[in-house]
Every structure is written in structure tokens, then in C-alpha cells.
PDB file of N, CA and C in Angstrom:
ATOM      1  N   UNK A   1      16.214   2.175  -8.971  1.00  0.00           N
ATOM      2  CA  UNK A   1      14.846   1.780  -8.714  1.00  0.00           C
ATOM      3  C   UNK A   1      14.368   2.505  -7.462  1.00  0.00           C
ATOM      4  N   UNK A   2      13.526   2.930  -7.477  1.00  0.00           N
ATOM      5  CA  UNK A   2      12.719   3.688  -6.025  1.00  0.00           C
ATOM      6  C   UNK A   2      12.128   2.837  -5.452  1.00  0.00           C
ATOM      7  N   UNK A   3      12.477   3.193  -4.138  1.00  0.00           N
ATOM      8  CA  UNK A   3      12.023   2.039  -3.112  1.00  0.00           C
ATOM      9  C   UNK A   3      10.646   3.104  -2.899  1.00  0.00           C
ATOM     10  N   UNK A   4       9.599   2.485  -1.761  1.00  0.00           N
ATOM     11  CA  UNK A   4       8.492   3.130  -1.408  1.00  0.00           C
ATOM     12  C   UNK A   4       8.579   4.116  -0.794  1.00  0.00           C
ATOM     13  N   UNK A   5       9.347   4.100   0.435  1.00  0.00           N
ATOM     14  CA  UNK A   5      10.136   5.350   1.082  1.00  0.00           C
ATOM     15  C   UNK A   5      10.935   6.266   0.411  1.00  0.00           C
ATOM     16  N   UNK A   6      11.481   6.240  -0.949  1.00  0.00           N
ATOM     17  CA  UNK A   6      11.567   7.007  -2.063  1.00  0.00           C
ATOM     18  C   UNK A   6      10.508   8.604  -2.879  1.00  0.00           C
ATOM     19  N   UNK A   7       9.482   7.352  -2.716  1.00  0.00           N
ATOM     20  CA  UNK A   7       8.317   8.291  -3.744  1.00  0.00           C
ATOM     21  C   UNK A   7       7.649   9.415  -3.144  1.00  0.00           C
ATOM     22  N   UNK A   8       7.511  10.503  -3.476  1.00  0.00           N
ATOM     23  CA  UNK A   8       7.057  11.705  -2.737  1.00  0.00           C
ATOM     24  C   UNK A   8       5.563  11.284  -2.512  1.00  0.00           C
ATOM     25  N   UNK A   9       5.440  11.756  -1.115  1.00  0.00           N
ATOM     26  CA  UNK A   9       3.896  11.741  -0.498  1.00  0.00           C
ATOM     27  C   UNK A   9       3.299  12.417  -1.665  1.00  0.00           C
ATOM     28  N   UNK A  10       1.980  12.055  -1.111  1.00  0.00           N
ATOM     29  CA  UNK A  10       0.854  12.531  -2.498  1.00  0.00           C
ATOM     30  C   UNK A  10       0.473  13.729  -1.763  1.00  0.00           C
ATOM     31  N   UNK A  11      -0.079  14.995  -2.384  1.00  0.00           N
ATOM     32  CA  UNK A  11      -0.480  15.950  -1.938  1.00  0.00           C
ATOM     33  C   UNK A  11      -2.148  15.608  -2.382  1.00  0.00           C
ATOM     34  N   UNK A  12      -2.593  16.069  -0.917  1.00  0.00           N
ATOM     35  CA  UNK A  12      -4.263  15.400  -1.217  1.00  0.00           C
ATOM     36  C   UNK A  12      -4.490  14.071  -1.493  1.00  0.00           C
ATOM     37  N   UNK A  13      -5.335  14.141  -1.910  1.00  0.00           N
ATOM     38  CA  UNK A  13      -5.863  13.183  -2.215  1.00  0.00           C
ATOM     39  C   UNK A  13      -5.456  11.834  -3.480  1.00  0.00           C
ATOM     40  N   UNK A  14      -4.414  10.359  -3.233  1.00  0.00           N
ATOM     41  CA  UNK A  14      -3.245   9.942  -4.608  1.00  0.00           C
ATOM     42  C   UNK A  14      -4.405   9.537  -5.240  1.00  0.00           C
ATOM     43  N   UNK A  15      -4.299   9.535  -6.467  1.00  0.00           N
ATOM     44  CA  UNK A  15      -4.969   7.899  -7.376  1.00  0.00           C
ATOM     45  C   UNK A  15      -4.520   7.251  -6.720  1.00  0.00           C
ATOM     46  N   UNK A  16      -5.490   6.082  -7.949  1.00  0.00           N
ATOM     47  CA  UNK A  16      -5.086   4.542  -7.777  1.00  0.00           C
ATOM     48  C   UNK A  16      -3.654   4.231  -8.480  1.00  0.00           C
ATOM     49  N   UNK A  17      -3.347   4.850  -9.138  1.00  0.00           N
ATOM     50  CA  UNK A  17      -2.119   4.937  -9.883  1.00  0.00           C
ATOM     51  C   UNK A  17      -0.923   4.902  -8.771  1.00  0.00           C
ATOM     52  N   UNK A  18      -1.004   6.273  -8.060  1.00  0.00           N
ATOM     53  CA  UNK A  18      -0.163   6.152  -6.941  1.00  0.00           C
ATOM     54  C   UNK A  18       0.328   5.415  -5.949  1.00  0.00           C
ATOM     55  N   UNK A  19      -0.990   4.925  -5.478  1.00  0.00           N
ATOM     56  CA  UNK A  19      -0.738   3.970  -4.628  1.00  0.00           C
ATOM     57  C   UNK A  19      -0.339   2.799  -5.228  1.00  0.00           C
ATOM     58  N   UNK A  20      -1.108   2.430  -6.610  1.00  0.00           N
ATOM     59  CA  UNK A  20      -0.322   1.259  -6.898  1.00  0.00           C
ATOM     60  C   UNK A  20       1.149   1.477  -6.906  1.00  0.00           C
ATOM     61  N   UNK A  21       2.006   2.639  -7.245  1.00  0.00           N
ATOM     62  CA  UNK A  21       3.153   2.274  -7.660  1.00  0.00           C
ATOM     63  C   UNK A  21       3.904   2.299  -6.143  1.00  0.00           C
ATOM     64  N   UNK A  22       3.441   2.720  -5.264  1.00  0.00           N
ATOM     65  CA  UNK A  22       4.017   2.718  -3.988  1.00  0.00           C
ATOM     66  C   UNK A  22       3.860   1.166  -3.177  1.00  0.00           C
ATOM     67  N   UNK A  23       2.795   0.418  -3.731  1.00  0.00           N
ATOM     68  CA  UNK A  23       2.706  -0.791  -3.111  1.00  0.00           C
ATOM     69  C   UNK A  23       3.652  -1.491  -3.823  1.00  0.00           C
ATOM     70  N   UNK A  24       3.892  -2.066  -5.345  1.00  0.00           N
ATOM     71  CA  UNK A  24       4.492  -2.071  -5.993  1.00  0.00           C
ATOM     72  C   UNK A  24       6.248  -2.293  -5.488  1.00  0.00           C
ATOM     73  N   UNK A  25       6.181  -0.620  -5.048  1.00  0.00           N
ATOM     74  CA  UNK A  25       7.723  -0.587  -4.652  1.00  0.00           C
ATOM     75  C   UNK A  25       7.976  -1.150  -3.590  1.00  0.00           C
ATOM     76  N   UNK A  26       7.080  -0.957  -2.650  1.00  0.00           N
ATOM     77  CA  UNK A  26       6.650  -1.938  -0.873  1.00  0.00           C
ATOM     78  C   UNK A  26       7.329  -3.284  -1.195  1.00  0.00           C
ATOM     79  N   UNK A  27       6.346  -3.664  -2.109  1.00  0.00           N
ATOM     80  CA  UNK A  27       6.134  -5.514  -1.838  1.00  0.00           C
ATOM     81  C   UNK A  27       7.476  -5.875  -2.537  1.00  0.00           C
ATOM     82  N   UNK A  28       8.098  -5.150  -3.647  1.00  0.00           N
ATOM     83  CA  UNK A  28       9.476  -5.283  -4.206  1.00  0.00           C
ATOM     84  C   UNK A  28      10.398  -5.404  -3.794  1.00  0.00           C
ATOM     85  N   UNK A  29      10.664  -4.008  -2.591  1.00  0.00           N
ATOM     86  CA  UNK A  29      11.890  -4.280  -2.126  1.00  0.00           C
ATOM     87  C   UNK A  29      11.615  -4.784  -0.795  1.00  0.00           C
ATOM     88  N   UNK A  30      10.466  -5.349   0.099  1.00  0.00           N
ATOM     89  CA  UNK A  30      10.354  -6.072   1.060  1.00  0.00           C
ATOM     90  C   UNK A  30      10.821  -7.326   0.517  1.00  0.00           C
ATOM     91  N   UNK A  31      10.115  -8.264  -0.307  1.00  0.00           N
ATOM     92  CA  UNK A  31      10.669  -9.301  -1.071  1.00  0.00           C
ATOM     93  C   UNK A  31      11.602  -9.696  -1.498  1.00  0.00           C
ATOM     94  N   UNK A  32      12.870  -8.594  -1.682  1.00  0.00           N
ATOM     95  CA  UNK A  32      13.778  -8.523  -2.808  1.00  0.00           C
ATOM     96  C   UNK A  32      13.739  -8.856  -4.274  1.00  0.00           C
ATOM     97  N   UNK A  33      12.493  -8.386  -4.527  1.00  0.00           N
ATOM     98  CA  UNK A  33      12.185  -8.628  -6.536  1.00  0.00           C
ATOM     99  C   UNK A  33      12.420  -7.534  -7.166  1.00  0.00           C
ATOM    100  N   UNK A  34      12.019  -7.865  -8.092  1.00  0.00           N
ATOM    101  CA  UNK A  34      12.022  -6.943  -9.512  1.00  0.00           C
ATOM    102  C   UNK A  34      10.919  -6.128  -9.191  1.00  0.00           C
ATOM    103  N   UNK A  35      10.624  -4.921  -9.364  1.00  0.00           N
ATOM    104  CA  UNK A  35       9.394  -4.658  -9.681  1.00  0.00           C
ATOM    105  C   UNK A  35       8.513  -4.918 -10.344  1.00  0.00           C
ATOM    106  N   UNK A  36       9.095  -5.141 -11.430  1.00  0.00           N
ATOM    107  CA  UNK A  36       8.778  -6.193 -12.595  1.00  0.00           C
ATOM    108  C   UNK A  36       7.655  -7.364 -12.180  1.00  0.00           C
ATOM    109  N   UNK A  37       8.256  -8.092 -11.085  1.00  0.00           N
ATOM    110  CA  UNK A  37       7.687  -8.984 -11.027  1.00  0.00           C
ATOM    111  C   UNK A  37       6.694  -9.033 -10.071  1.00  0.00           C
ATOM    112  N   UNK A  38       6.159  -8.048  -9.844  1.00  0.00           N
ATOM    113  CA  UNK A  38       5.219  -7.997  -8.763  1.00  0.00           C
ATOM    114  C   UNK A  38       4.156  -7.717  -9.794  1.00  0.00           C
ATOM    115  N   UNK A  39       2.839  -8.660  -9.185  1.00  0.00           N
ATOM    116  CA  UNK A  39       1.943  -8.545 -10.285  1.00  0.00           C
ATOM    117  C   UNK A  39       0.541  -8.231  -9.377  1.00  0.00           C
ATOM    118  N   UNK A  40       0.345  -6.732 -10.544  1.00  0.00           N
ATOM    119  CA  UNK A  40      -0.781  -6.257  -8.973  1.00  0.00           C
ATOM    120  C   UNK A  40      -2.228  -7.083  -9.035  1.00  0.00           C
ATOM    121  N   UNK A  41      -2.619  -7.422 -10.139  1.00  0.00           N
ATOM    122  CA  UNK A  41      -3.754  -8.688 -10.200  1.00  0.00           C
ATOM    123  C   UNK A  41      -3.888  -9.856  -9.572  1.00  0.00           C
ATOM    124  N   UNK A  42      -2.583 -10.245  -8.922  1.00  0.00           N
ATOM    125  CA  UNK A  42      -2.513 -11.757  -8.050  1.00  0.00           C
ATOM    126  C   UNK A  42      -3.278 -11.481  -6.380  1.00  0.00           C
ATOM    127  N   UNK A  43      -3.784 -12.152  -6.046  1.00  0.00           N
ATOM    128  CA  UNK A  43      -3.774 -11.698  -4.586  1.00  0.00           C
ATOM    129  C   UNK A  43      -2.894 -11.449  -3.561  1.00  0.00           C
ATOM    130  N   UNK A  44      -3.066 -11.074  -2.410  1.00  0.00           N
ATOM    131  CA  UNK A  44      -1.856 -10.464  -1.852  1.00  0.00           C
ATOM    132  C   UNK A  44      -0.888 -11.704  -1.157  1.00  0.00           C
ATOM    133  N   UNK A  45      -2.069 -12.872  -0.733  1.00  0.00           N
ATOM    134  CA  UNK A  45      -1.456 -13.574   0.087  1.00  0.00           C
ATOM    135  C   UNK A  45      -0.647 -14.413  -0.509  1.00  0.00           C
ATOM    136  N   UNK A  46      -0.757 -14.473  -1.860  1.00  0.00           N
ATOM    137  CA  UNK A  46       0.023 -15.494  -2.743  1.00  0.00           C
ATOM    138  C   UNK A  46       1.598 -14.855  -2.741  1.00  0.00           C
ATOM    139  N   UNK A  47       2.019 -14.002  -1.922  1.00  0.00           N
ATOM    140  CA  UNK A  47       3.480 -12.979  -1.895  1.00  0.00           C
ATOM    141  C   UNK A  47       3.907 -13.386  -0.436  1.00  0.00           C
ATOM    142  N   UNK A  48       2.948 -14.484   0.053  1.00  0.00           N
ATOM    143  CA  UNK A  48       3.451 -14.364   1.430  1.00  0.00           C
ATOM    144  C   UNK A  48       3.373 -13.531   2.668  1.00  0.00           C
ATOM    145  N   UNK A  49       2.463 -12.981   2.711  1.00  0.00           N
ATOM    146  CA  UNK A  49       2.625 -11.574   3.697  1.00  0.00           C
ATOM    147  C   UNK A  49       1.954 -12.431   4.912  1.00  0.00           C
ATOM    148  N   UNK A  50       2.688 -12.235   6.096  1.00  0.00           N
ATOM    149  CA  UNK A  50       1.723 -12.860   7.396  1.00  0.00           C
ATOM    150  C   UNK A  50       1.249 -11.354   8.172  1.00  0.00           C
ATOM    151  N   UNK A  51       0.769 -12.131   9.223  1.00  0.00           N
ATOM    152  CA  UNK A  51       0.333 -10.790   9.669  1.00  0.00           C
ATOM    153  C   UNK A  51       0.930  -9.837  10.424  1.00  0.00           C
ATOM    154  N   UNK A  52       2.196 -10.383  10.599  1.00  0.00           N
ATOM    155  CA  UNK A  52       3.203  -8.904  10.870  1.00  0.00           C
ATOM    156  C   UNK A  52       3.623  -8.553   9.626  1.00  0.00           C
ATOM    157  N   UNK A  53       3.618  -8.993   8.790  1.00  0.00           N
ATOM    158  CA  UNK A  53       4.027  -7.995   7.349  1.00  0.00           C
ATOM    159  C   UNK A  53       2.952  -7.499   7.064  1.00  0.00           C
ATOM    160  N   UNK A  54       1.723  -7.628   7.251  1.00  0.00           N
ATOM    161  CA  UNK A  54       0.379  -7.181   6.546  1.00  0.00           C
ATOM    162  C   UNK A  54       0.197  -5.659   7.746  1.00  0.00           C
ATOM    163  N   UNK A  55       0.616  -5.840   8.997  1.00  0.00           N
ATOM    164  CA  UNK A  55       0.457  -4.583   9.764  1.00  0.00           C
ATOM    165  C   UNK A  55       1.624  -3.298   9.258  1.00  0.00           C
ATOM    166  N   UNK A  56       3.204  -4.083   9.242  1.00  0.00           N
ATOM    167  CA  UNK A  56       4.363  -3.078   8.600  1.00  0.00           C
ATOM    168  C   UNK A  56       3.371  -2.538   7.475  1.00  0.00           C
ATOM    169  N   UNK A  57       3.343  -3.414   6.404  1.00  0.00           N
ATOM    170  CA  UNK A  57       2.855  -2.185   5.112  1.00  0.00           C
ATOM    171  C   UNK A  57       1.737  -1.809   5.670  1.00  0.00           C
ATOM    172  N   UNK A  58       0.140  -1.951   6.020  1.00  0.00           N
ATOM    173  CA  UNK A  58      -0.274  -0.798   6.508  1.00  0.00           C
ATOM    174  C   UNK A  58       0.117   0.360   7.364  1.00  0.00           C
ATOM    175  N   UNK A  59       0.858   0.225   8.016  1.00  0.00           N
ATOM    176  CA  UNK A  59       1.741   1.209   8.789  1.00  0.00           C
ATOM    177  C   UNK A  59       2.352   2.017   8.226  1.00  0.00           C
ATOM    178  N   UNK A  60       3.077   1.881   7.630  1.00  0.00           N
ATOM    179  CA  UNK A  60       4.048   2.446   6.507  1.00  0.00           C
ATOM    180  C   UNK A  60       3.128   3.295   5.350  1.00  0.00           C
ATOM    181  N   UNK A  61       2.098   2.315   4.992  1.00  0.00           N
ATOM    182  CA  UNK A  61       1.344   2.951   3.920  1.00  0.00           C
ATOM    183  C   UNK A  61       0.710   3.697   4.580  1.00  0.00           C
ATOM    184  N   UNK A  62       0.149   4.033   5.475  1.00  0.00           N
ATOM    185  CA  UNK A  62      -0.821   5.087   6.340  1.00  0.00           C
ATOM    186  C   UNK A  62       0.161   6.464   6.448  1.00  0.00           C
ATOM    187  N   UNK A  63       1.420   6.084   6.903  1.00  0.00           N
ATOM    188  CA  UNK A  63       2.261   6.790   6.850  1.00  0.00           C
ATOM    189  C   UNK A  63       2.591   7.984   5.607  1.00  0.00           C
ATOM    190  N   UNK A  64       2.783   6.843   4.787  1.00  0.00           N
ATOM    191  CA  UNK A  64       2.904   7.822   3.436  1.00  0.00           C
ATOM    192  C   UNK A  64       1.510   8.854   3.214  1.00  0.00           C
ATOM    193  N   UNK A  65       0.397   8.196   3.212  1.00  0.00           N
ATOM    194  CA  UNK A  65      -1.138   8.827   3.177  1.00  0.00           C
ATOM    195  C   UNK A  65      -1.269   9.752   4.558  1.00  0.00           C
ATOM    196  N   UNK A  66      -0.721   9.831   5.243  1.00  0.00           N
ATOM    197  CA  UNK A  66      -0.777  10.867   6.377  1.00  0.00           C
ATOM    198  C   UNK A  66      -2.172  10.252   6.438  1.00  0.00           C
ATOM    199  N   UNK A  67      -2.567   8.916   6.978  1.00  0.00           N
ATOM    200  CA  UNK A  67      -3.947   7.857   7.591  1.00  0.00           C
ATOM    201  C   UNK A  67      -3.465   6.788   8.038  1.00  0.00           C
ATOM    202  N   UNK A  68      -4.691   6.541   8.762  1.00  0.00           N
ATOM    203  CA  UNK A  68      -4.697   5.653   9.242  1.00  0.00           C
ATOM    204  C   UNK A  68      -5.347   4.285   8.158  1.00  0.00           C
ATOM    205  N   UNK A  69      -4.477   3.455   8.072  1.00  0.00           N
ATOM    206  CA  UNK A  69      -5.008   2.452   7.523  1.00  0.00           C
ATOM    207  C   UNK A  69      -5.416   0.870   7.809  1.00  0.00           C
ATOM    208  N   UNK A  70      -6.168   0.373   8.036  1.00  0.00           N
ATOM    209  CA  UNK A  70      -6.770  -1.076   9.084  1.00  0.00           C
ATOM    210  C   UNK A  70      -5.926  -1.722   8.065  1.00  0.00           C
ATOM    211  N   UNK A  71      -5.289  -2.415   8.562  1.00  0.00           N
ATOM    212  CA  UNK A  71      -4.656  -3.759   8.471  1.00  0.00           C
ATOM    213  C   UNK A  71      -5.482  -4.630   7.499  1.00  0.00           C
ATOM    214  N   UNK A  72      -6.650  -5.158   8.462  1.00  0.00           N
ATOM    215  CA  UNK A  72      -7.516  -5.869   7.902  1.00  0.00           C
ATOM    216  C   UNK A  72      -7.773  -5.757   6.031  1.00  0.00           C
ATOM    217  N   UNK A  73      -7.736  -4.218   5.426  1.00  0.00           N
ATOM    218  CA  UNK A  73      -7.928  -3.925   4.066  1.00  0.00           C
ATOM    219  C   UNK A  73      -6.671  -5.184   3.210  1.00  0.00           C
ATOM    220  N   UNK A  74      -5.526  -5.743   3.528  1.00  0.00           N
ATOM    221  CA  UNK A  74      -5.102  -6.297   3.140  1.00  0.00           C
ATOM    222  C   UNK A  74      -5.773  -7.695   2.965  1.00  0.00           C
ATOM    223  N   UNK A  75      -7.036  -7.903   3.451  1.00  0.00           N
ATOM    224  CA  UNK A  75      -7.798  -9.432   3.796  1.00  0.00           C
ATOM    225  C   UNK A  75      -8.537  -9.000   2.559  1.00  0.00           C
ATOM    226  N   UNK A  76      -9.620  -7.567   2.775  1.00  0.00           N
ATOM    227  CA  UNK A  76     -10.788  -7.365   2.074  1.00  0.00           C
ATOM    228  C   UNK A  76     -10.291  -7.182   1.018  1.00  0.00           C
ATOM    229  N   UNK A  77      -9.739  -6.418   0.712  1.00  0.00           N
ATOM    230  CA  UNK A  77      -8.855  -5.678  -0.594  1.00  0.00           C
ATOM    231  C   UNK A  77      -7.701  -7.153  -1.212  1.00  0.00           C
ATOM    232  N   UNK A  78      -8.068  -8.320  -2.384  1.00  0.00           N
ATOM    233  CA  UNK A  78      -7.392  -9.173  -2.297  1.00  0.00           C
ATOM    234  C   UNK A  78      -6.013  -9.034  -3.290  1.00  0.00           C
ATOM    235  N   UNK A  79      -6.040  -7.972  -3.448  1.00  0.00           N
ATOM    236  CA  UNK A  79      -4.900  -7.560  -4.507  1.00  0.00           C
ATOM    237  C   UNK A  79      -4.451  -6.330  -4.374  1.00  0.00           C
ATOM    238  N   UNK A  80      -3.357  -5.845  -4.951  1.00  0.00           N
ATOM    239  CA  UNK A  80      -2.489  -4.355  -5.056  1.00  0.00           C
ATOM    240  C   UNK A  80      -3.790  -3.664  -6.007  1.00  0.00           C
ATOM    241  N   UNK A  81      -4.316  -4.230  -6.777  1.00  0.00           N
ATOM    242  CA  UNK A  81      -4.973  -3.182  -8.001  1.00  0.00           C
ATOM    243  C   UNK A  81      -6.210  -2.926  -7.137  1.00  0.00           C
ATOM    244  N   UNK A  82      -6.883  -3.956  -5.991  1.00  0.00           N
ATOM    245  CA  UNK A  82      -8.011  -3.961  -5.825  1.00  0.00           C
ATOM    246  C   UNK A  82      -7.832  -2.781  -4.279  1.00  0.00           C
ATOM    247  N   UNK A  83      -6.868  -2.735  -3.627  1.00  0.00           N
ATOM    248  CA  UNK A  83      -6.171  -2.076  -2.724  1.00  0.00           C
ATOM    249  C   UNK A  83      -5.837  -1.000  -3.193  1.00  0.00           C
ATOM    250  N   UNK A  84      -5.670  -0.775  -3.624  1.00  0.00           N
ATOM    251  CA  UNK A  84      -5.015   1.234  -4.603  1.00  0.00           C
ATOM    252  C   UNK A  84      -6.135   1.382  -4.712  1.00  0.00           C
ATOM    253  N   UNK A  85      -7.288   0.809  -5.710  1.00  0.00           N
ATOM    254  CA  UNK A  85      -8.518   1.127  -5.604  1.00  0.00           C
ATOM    255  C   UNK A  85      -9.289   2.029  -4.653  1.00  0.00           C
ATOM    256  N   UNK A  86      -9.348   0.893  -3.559  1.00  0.00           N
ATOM    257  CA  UNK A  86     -10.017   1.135  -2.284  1.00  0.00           C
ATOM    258  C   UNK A  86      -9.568   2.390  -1.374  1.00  0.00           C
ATOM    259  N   UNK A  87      -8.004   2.483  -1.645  1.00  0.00           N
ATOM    260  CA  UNK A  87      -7.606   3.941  -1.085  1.00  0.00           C
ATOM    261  C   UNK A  87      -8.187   4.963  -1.618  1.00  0.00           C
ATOM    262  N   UNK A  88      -7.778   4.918  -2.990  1.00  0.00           N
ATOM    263  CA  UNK A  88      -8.115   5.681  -3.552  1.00  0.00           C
ATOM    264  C   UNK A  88      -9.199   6.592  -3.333  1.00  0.00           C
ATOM    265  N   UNK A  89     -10.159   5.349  -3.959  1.00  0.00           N
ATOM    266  CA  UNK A  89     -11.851   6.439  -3.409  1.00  0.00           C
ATOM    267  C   UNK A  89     -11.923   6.434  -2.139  1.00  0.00           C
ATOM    268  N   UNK A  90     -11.303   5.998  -0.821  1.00  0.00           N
ATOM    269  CA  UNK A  90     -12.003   6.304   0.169  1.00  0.00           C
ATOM    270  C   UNK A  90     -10.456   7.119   0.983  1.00  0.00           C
ATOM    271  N   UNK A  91      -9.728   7.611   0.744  1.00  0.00           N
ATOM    272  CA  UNK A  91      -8.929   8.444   1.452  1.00  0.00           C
ATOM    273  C   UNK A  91      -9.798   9.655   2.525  1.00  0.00           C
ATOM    274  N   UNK A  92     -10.521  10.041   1.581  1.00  0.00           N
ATOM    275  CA  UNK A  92     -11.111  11.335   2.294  1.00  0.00           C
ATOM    276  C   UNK A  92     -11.922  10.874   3.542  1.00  0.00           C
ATOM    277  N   UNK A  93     -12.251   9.910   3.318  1.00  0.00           N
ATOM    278  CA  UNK A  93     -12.917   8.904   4.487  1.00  0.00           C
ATOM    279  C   UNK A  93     -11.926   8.367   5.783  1.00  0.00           C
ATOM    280  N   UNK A  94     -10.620   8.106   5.390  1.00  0.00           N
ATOM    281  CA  UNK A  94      -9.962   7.282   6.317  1.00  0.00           C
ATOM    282  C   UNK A  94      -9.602   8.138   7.203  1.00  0.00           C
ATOM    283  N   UNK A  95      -9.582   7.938   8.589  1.00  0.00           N
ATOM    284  CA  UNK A  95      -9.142   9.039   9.681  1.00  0.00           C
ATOM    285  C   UNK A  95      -7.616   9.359   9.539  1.00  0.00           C
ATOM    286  N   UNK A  96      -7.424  10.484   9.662  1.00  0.00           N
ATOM    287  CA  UNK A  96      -5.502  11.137  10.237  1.00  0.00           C
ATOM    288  C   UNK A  96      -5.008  10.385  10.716  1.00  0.00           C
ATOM    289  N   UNK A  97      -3.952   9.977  10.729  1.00  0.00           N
ATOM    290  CA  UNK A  97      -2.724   9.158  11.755  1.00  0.00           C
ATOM    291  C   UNK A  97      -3.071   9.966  12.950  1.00  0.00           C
ATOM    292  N   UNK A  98      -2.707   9.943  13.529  1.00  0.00           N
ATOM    293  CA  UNK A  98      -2.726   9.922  15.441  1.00  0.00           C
ATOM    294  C   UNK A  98      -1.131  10.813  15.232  1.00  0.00           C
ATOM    295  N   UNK A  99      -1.078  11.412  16.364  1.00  0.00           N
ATOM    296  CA  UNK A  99      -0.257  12.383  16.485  1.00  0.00           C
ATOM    297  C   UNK A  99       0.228  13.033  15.331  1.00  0.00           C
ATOM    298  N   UNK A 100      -0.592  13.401  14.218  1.00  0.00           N
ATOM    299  CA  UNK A 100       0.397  14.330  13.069  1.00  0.00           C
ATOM    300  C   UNK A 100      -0.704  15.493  13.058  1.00  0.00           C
TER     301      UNK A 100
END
């Protein structure tokens, strides 16, 4: 199974596809589940995430996106499908990580 730190960075600009499967793998093996059982239609908070887990995966996920990603999108954005989304179309928008 591929963990998130597994999946090759996206060149340019990912789908929503991408990111879903990278959150996917995030919330899986943070959790210890199945992938399986991560269901990207539920909201996020129903997985438990507080707000030091909600900063790690933006961190991490910014990381992978070579961006910066607000934390906060885990509040607005109430799901993995609705979150891949939101990257998605707005990558070209989100500023560079800081020192890369």
C-alpha cells in the first residue's frame, strides 16, 4: 500500500484525482486504516483530526504541492473530495512554500 510520502509529487499543476489519492493515503496511514475505509464524502472532522493534525497534513500536503497551504482549508473544505477539489483549481493561486 503507498503511504502519502510514497506517491510521486505532481509535476505542475495535480487533479483532483491526485490529491484525492494522496489525502486518502495521509488520513490512512495517520489513522492506521484501510484505505479502503477512508471515505472521501464524510467530513473531515468526523476522522478526528484536531488542530495539530489539521496543521501536520497541511504541512505535509503543501509540501508535496511545493505550496503553501492554510490550515484553515481543512475547516472550509469539509471533506477529502471537497479539498482535492479546492486544490485543484486553485494551485496556481496558492503561494510557493518559503524557502524552496
Amino acid at each position: 500500500m503507498p503511504t502519502a510520502q510514497s506517491l510521486p509529487r505532481p509535476a505542475g499543476a495535480p487533479d483532483a484525482a491526485a490529491v484525492k489519492e494522496w489525502l486518502v493515503a495521509y488520513i490512512a496511514q495517520l489513522l492506521e486504516f484501510e484505505r479502503s475505509e477512508v471515505r472521501t464524502n464524510l467530513a473531515l472532522s468526523r476522522y478526528g483530526l484536531d488542530s495539530t493534525a489539521a496543521v501536520a497534513l497541511t504541512g505535509d500536503l503543501g509540501e508535496w504541492l511545493d505550496r503553501e497551504v492554510d490550515p484553515r482549508l481543512l475547516y472550509e473544505q469539509k471533506s477529502i473530495d471537497a479539498l482535492a477539489g479546492y486544490v485543484a483549481q486553485n494551485h496556481a493561486t496558492m503561494p510557493p512554500r518559503r524557502g524552496t
